[in-house]
C-alpha atoms as a PDB file:
ATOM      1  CA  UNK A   1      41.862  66.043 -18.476  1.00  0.00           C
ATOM      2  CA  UNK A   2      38.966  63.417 -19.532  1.00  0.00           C
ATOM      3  CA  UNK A   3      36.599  64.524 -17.220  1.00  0.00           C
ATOM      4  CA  UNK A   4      37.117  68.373 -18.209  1.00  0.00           C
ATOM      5  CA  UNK A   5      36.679  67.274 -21.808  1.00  0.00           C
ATOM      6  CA  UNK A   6      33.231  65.209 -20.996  1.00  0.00           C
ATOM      7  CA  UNK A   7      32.181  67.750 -18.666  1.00  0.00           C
ATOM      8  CA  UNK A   8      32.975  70.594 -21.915  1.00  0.00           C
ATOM      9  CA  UNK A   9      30.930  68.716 -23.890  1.00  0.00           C
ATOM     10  CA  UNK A  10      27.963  67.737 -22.135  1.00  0.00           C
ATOM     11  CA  UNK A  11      27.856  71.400 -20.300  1.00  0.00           C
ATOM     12  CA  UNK A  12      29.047  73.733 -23.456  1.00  0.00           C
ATOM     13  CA  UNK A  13      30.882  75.465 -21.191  1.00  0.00           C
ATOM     14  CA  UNK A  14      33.828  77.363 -22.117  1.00  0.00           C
ATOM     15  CA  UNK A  15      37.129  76.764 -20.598  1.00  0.00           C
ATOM     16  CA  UNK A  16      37.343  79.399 -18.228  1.00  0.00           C
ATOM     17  CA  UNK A  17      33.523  78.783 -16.980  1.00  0.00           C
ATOM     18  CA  UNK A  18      34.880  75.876 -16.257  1.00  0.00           C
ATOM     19  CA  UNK A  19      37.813  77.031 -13.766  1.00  0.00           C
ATOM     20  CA  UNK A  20      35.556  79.187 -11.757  1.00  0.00           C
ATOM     21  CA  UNK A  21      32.641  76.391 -10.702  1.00  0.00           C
ATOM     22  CA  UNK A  22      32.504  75.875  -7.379  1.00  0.00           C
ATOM     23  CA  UNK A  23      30.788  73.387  -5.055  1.00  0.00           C
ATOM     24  CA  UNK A  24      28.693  76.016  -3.960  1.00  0.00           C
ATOM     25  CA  UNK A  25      27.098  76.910  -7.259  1.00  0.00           C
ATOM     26  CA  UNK A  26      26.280  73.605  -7.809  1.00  0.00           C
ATOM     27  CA  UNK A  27      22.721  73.054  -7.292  1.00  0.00           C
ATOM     28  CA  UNK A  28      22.418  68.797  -7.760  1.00  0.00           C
ATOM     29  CA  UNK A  29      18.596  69.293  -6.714  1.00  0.00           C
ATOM     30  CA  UNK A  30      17.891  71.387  -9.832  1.00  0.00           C
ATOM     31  CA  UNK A  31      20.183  70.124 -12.227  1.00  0.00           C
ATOM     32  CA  UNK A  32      21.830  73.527 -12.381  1.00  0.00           C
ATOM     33  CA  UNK A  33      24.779  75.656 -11.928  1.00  0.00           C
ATOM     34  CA  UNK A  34      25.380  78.900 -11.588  1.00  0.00           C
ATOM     35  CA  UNK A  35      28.088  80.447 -13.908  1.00  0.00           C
ATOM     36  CA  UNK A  36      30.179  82.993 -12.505  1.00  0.00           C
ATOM     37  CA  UNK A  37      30.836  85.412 -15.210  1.00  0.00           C
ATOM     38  CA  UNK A  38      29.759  84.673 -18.268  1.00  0.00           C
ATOM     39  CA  UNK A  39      30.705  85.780 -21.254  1.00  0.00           C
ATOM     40  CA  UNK A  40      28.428  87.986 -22.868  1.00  0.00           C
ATOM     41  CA  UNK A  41      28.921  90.282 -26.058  1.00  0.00           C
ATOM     42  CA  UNK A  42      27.270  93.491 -25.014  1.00  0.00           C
ATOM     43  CA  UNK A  43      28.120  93.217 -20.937  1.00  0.00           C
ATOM     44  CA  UNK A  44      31.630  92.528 -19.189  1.00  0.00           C
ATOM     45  CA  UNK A  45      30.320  92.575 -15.477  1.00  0.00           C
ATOM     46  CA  UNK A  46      27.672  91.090 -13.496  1.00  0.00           C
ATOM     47  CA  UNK A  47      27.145  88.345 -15.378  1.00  0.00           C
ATOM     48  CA  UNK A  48      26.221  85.453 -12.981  1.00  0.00           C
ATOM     49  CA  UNK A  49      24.181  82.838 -14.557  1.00  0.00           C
ATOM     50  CA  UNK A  50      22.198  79.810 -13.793  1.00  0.00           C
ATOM     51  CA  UNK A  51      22.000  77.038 -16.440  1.00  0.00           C
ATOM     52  CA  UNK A  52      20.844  73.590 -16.813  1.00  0.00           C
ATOM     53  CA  UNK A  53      23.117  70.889 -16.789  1.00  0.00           C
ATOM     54  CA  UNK A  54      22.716  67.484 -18.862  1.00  0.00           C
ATOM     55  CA  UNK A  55      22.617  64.317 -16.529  1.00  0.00           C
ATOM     56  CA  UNK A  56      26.102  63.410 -18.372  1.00  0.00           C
ATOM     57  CA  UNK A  57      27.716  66.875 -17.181  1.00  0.00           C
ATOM     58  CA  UNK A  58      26.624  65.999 -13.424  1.00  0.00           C
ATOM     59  CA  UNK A  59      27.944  62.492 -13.051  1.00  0.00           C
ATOM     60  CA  UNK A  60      31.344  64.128 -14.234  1.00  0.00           C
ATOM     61  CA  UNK A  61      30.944  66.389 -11.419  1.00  0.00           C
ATOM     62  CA  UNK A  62      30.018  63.607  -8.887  1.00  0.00           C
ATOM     63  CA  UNK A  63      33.226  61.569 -10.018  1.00  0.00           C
ATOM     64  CA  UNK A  64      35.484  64.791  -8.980  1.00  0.00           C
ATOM     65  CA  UNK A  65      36.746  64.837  -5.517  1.00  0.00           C
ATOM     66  CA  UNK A  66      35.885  68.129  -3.386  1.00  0.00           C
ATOM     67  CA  UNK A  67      39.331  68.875  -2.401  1.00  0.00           C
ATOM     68  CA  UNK A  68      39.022  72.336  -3.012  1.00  0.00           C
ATOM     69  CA  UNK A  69      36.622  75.027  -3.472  1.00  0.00           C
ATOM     70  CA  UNK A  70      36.344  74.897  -7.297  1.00  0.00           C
ATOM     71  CA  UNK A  71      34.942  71.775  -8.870  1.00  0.00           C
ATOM     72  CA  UNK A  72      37.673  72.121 -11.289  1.00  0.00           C
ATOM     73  CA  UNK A  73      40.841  73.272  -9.453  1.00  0.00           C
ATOM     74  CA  UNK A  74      43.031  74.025 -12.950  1.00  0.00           C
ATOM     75  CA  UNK A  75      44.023  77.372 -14.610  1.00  0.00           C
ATOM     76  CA  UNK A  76      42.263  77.946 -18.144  1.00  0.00           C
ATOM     77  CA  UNK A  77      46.136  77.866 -19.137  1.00  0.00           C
ATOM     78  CA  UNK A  78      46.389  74.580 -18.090  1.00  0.00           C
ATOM     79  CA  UNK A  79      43.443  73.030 -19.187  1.00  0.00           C
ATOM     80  CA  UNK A  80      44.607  74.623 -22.939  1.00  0.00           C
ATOM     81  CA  UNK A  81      48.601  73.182 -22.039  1.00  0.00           C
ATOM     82  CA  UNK A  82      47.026  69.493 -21.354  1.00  0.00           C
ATOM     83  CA  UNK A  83      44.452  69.757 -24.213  1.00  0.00           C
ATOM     84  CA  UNK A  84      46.948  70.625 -27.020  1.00  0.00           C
ATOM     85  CA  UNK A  85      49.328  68.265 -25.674  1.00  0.00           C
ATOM     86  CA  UNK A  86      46.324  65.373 -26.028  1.00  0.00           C
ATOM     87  CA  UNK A  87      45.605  66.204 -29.108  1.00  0.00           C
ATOM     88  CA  UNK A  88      49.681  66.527 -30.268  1.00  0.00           C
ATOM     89  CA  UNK A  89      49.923  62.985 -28.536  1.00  0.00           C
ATOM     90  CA  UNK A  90      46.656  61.336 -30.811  1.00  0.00           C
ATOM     91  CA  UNK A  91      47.699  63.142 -33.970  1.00  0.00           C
ATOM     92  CA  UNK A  92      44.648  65.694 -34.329  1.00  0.00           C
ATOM     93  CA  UNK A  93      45.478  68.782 -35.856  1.00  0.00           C
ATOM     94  CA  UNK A  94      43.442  71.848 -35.505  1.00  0.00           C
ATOM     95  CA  UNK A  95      40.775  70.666 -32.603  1.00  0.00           C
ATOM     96  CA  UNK A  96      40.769  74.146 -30.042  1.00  0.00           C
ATOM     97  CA  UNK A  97      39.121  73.551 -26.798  1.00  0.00           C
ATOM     98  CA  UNK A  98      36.070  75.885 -27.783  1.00  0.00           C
ATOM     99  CA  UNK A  99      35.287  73.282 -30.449  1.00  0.00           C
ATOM    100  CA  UNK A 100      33.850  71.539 -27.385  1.00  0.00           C
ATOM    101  CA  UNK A 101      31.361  74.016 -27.445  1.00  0.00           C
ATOM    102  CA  UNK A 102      30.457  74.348 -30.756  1.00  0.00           C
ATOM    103  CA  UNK A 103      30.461  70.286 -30.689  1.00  0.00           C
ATOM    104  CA  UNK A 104      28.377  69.795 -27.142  1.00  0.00           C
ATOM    105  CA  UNK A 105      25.389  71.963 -28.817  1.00  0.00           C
ATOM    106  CA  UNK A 106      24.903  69.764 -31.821  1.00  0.00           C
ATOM    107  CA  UNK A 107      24.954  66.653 -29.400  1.00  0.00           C
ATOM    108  CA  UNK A 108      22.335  68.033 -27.318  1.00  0.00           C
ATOM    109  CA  UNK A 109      20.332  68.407 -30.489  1.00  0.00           C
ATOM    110  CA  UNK A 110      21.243  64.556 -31.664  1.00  0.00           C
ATOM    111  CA  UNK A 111      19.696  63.497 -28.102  1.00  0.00           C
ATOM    112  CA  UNK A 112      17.026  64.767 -29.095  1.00  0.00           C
ATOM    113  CA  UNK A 113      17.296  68.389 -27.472  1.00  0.00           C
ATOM    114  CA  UNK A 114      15.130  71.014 -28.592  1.00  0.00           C
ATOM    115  CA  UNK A 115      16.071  74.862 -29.197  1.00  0.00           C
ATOM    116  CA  UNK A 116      14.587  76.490 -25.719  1.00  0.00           C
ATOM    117  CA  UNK A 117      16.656  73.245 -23.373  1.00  0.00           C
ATOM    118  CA  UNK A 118      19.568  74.145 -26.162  1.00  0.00           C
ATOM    119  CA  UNK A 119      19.593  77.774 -24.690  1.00  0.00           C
ATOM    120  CA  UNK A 120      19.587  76.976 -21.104  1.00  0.00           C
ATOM    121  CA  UNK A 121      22.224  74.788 -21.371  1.00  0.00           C
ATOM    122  CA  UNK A 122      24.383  76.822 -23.629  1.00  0.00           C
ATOM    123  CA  UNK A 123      23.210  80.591 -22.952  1.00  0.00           C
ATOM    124  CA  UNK A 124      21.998  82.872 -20.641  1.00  0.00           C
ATOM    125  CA  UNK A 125      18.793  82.228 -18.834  1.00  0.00           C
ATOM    126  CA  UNK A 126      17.303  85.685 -18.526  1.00  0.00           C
ATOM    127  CA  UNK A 127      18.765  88.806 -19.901  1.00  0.00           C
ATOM    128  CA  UNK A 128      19.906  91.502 -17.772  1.00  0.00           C
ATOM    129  CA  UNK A 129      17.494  94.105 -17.403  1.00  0.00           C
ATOM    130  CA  UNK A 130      18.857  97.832 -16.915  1.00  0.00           C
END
């Protein structure tokens, strides 16, 4: 559960994002993934995107073992079972796993991110044109 949790925060990827890495969209050369996907507001399909990921975010994925095809092999169920349960066992109250999110953006700005690395961390990388 750690290494979801670091990976969450250094990657601002939501929970389900998360569950449906794979080895194969890994791309350790150019510090990017590709996220199978995405959510989006205004589309539901199609959206597979490439994003930058923070040095911290890859050394998380180099400490997981490649058992399996996902980087990540838990259910989005799970990962929100385990989380609640971690924060039950420490005595937080209120802490949802999309806080991550919200939480791994203003980091990237306290290392000393700026707003366009923000975005292609956290966002899409090019819009969708129809």
């Amino acid at each position: 559960m750690h290494k979801v949790i670091v990976f969450a925060l250094f990657s601002t990827r939501r929970q389900a994002e998360i569950t449906r890495l794979t080895w194969d969209d890994f791309q350790r050369k150019h510090k990017r993934i590709l996220v199978r996907y995405m959510k989006h507001p205004g589309e539901k399909l199609g959206n597979d995107t490439g994003v930058d990921l923070p040095e911290e975010a890859i050394r998380v994925i180099d400490s997981m073992r490649q058992s399996k095809a996902e980087i990540f092999p838990y259910s989005p169920d799970a990962i929100t079972a385990d989380f609640t349960r971690a924060c039950k066992l420490v005595g937080i109250e209120d802490l949802h796993f999309h806080d991550l999110r919200h939480e791994g953006i203003s980091r990237l700005f306290e290392m000393g991110s700026n707003i366009p690395h923000d975005a292609a961390v956290s966002v899409r990388r090019h819009p969708r044109r129809r």
